[in-house]
Protein backbone atom coordinates (compact mmCIF):
# COMPACT_ATOMS: atom_id res chain seq x y z
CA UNK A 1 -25.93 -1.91 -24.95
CA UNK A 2 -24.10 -4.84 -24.07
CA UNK A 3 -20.95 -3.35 -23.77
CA UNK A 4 -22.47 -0.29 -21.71
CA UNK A 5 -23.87 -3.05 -19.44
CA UNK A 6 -20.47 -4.68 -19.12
CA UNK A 7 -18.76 -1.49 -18.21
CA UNK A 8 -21.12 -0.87 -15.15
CA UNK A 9 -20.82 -4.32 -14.12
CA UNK A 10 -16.96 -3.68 -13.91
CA UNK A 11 -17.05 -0.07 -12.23
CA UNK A 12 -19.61 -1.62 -9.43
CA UNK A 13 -17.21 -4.78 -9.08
CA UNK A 14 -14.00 -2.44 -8.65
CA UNK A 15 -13.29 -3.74 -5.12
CA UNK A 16 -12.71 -7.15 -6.57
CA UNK A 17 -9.30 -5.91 -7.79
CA UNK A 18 -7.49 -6.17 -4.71
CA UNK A 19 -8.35 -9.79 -4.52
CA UNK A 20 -7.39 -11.09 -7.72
CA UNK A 21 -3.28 -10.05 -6.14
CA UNK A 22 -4.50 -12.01 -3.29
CA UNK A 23 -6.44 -15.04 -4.99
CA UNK A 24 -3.46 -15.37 -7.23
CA UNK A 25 -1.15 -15.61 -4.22
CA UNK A 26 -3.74 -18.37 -2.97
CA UNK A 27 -3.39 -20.22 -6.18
CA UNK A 28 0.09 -20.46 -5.99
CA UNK A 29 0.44 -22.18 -2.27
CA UNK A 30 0.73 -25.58 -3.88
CA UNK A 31 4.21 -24.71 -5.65
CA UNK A 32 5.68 -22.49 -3.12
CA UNK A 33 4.74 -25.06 -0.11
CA UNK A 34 6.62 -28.01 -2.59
CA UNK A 35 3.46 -29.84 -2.93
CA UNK A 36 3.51 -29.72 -6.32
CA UNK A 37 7.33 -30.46 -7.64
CA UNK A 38 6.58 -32.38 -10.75
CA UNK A 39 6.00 -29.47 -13.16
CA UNK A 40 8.05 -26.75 -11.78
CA UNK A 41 7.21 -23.42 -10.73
CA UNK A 42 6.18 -22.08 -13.78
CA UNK A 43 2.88 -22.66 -13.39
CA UNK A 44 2.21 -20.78 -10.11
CA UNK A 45 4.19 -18.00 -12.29
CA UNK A 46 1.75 -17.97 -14.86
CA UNK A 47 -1.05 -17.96 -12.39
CA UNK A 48 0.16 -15.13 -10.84
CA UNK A 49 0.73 -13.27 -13.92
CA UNK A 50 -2.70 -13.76 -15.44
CA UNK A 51 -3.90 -12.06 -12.22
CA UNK A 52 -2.46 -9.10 -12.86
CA UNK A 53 -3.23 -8.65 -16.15
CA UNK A 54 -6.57 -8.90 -15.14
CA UNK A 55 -6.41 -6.33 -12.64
CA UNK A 56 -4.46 -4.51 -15.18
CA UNK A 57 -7.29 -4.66 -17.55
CA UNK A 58 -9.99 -4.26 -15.02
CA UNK A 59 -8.46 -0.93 -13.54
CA UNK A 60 -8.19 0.31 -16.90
CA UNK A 61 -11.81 0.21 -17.86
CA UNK A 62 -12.93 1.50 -15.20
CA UNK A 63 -10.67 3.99 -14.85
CA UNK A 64 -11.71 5.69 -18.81
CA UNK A 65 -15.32 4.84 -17.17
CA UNK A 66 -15.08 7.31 -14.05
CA UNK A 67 -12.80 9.80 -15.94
CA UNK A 68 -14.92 12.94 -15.76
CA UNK A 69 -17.87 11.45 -13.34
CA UNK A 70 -17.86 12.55 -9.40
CA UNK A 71 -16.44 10.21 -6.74
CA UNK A 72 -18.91 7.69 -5.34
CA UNK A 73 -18.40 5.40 -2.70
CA UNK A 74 -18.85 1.85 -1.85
CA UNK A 75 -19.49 1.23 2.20
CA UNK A 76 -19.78 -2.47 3.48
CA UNK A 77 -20.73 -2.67 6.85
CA UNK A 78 -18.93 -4.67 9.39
CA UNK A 79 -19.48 -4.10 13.24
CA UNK A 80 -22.32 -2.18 15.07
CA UNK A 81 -22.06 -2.24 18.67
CA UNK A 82 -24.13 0.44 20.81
CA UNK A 83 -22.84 3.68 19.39
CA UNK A 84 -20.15 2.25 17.78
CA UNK A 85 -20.40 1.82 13.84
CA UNK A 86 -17.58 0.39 11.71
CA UNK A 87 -17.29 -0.01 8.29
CA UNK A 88 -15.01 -0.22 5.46
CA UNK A 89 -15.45 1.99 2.52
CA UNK A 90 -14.11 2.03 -1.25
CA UNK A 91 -14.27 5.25 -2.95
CA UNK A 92 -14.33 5.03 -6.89
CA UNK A 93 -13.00 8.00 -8.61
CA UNK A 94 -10.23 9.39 -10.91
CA UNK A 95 -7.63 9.73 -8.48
CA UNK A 96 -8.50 6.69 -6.71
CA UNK A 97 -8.68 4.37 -9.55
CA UNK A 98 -5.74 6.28 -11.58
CA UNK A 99 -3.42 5.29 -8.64
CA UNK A 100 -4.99 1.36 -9.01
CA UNK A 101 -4.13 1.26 -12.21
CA UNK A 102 -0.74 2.67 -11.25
CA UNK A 103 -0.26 0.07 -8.90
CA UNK A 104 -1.32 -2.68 -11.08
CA UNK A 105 0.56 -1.91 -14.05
CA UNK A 106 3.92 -1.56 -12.01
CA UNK A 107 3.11 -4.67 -10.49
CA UNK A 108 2.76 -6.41 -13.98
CA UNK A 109 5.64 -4.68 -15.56
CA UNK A 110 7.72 -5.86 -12.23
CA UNK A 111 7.03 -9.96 -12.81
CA UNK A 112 7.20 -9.89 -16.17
CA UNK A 113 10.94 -8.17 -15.15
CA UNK A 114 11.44 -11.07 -13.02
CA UNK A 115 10.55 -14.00 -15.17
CA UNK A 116 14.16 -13.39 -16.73
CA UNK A 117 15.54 -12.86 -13.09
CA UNK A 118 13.90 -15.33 -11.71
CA UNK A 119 14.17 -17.89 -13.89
CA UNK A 120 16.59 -20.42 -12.73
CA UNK A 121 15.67 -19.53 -8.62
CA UNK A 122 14.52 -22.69 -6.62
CA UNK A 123 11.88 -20.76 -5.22
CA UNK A 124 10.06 -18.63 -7.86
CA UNK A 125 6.65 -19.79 -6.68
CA UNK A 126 7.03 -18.07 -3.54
CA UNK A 127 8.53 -15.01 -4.49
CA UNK A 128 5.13 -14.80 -6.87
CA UNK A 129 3.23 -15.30 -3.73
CA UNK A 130 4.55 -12.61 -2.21
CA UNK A 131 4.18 -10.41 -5.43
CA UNK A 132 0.58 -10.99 -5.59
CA UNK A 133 -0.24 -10.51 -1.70
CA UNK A 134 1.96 -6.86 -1.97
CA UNK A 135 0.30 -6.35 -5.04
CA UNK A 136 -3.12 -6.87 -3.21
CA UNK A 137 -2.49 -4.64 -0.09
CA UNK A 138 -1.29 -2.03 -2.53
CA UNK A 139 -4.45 -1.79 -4.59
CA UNK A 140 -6.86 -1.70 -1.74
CA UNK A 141 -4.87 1.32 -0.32
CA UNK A 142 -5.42 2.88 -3.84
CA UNK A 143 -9.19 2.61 -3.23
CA UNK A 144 -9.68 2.95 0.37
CA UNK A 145 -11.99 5.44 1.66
CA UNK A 146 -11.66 3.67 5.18
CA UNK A 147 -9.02 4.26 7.78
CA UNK A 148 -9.55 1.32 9.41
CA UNK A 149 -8.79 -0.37 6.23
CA UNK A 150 -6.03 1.63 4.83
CA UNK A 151 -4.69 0.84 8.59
CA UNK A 152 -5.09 -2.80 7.91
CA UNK A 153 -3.50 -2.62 4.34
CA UNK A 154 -0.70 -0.99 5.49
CA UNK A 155 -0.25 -3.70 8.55
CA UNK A 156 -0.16 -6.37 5.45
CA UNK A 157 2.48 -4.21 3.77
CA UNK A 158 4.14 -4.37 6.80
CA UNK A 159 4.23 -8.31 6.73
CA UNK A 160 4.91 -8.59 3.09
CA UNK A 161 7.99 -6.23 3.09
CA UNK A 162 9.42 -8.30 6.00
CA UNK A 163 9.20 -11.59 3.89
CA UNK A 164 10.24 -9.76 0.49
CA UNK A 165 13.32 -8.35 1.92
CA UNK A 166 14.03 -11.59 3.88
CA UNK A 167 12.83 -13.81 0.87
CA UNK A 168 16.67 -15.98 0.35
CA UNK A 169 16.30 -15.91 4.04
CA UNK A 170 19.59 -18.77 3.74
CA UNK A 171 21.43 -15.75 4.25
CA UNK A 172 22.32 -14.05 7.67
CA UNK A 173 22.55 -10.29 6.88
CA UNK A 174 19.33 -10.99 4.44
CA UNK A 175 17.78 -12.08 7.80
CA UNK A 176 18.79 -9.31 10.13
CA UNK A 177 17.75 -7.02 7.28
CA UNK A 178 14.17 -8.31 7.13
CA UNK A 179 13.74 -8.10 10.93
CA UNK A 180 15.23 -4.88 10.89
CA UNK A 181 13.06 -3.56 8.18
CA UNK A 182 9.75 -5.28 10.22
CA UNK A 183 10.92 -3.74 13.55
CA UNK A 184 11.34 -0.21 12.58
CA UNK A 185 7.80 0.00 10.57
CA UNK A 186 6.56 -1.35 13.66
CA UNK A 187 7.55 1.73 15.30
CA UNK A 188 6.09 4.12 12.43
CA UNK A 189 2.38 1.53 12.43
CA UNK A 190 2.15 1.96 16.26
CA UNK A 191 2.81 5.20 16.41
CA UNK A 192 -0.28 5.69 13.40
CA UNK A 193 -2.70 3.84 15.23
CA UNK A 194 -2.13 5.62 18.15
CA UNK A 195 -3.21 8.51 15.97
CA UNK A 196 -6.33 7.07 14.79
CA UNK A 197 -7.30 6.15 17.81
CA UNK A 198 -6.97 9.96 18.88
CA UNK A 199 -9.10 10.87 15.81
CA UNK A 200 -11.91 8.45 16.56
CA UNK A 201 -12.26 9.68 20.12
CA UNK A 202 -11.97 13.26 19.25
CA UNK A 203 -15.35 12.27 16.81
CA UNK A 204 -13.63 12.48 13.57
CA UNK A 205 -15.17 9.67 11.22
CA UNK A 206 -13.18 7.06 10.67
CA UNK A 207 -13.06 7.82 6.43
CA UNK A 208 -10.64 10.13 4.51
CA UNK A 209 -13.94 12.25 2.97
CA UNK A 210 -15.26 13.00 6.37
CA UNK A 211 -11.84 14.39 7.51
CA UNK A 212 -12.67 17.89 5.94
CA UNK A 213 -15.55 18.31 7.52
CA UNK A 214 -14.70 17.38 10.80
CA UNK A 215 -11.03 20.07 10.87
CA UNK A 216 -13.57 23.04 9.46
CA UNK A 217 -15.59 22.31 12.74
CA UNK A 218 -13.48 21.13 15.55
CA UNK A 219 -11.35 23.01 17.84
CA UNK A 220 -8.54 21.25 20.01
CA UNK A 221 -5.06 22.51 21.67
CA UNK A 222 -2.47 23.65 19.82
CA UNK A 223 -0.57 20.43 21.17
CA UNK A 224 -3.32 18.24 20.28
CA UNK A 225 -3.02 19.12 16.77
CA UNK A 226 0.91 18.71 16.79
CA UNK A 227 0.55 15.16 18.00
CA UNK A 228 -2.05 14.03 15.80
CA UNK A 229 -0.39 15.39 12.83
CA UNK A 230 3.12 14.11 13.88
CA UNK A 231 1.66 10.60 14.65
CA UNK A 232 -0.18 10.15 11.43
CA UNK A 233 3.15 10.97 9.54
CA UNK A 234 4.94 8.13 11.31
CA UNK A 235 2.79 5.50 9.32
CA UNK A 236 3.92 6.35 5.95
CA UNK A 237 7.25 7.98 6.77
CA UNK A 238 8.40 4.06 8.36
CA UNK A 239 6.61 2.38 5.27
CA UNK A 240 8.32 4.53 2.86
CA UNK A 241 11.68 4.97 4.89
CA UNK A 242 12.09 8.61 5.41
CA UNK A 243 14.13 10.04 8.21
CA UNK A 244 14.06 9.23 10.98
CA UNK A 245 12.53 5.56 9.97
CA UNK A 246 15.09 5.15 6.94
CA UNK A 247 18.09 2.72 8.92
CA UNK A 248 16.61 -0.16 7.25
CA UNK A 249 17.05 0.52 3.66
CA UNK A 250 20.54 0.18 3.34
CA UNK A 251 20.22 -3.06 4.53
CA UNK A 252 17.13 -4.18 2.79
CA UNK A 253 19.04 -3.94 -0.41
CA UNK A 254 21.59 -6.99 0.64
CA UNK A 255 19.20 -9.33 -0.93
CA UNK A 256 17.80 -7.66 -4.04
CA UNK A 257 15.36 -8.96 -5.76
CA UNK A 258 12.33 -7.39 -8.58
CA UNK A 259 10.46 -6.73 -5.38
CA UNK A 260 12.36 -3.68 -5.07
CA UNK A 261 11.27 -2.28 -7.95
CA UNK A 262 7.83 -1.92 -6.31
CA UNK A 263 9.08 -0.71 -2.90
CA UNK A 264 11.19 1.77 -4.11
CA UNK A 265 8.81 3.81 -6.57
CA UNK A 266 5.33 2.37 -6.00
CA UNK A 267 5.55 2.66 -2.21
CA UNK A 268 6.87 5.70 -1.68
CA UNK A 269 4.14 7.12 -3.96
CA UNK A 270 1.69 5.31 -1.94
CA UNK A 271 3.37 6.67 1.04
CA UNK A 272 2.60 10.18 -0.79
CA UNK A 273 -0.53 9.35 -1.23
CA UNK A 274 -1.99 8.24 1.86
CA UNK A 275 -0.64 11.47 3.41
CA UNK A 276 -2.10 14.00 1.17
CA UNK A 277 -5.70 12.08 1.73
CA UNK A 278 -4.77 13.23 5.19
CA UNK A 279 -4.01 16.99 4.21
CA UNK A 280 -7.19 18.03 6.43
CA UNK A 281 -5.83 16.93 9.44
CA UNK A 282 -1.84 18.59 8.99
CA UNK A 283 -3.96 22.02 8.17
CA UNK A 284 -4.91 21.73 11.72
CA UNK A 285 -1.34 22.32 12.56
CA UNK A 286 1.36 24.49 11.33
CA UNK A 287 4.02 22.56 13.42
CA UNK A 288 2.83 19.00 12.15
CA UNK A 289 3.04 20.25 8.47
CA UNK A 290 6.25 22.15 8.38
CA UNK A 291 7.47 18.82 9.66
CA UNK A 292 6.11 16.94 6.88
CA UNK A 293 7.13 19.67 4.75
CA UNK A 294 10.78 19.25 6.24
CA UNK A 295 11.03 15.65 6.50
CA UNK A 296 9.67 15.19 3.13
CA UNK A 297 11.91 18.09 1.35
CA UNK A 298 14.72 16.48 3.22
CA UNK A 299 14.19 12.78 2.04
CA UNK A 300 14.24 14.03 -1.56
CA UNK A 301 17.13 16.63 -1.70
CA UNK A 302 19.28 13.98 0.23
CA UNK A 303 17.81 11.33 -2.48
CA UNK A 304 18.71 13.88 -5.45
CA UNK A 305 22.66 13.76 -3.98
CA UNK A 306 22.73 10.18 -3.61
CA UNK A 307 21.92 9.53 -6.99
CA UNK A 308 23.85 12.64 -8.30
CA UNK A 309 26.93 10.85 -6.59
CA UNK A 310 26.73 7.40 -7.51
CA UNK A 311 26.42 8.54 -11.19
């Protein structure tokens, strides 16, 4: 009984995962600020590491818990103005919490990669930091229901990558990498919440499990569709860096460090994922998904011959 009990407790506590990324990157200000010098940056390490264990754990649970039950979904309101209603909503199913647990276990297997490649680095505390805020924006995407959120998320993606890929920032080309990265998924997050903006005031709800609903019952131009489609792709496609958003890869990797581990594979699948939650709104529009059809086939093939190459 007491284990049932604890089981519910963590499947109705799910959205707490996100935070522990983000409470661990909290935890760890005193060491990467140089407040705390006397014992190294170890501890802030350890912190960080114990965080995501737990969300490791956590995600895991609940993941065998939801296995074969429906989705349900968690809404916490926010703002309610006149007619306008906005909330942010967590939806807990197999898919959903099968990609947290994705997330989190990447995200572990990445710092315990970079306690060995880290070791001797003046300023491991703050590259933890960073870990645990990416690892925090990545697991609420996993769970989002919300666009607003998942919008939000992928703004503090946006923030994080800039100040992973600049992180030994003592060098120039790591710096004009990092603001060349942050500049071009600029373009891509504009460009998506122009898009969501058209959604809301074409009445689509502002969650992914309303989307269905609304493209079986609405009924816009031809060129309507096209854009809305196209500008939704832009999001992921700069996030992810697929052509035409893919310039600043090559120079991202002048400063490697175990973050890439998680841009280059949990990311991308991310990337993946947010657009197929959006699958209602390409089927609006054959242009917009032969495009993501061809900039998507495109990335990979030219990925395949890269790699093909270089081995």
């Amino acid at each position: 009984m007491f284990s049932i009990v604890i089981s519910q407790f963590l499947v109705q506590t799910v959205w707490w995962i996100p935070f522990y990324g983000l409470l661990g990157a909290l935890l760890t200000l005193p060491w990467s600020l140089g407040a705390v010098r006397r014992t190294g940056p170890r501890p802030a390490v350890y912190i960080n590491l114990l965080m995501t264990l737990l969300s490791c754990i956590h995600s895991g649970i609940v993941f065998q818990q939801v296995l074969n039950q429906p989705p349900q979904q968690v809404v916490f309101e926010w703002l309610q103005v006149a007619d306008l209603n906005l909330s942010f909503a967590i939806e807990i199913s197999p898919v959903s919490i099968g990609a947290l647990e994705f997330v989190t276990f990447i995200s572990l297997l990445c710092q315990c990669f970079g306690l060995g490649y880290m070791e001797r680095d003046w300023s491991m505390a703050r590259f933890y930091g960073l870990m645990g805020f990416f690892e925090g924006a990545l697991s609420g995407i996993a769970i989002s229901d919300s666009l607003l959120l998942s919008y939000a998320l992928l703004e503090m993606l946006t923030l994080t990558s800039y100040l992973l890929v600049g992180f030994w920032y003592a060098q120039p080309l790591v710096v004009t990498a990092a603001r060349d990265a942050f500049l071009t998924k600029r373009v891509g997050d504009i460009i998506l919440l122009m898009g969501l903006v058209g959604l809301s005031s074409y009445g689509a709800g502002l969650t992914f499990s309303e989307l269905t609903a609304w493209s079986e019952s609405t009924t816009l131009p031809p060129l309507t569709d096209a854009l809305l489609g196209l500008s939704l792709i832009a999001g992921p496609t700069g996030k992810c860096a697929q052509f035409p958003l893919n310039l600043w890869l090559d120079e991202a990797m002048e400063g490697p460090n175990p973050a890439g581990v998680m841009r280059n594979s949990v990311v991308v699948s991310m990337g993946a994922y947010f657009l197929i939650k959006l699958q209602p709104i390409f089927s609006l529009s054959q242009f917009a998904s032969t495009a993501l059809l061809l900039i998507g086939g495109g990335n990979c093939s030219g990925g395949l011959s890269h790699c093909h190459c270089s081995n």
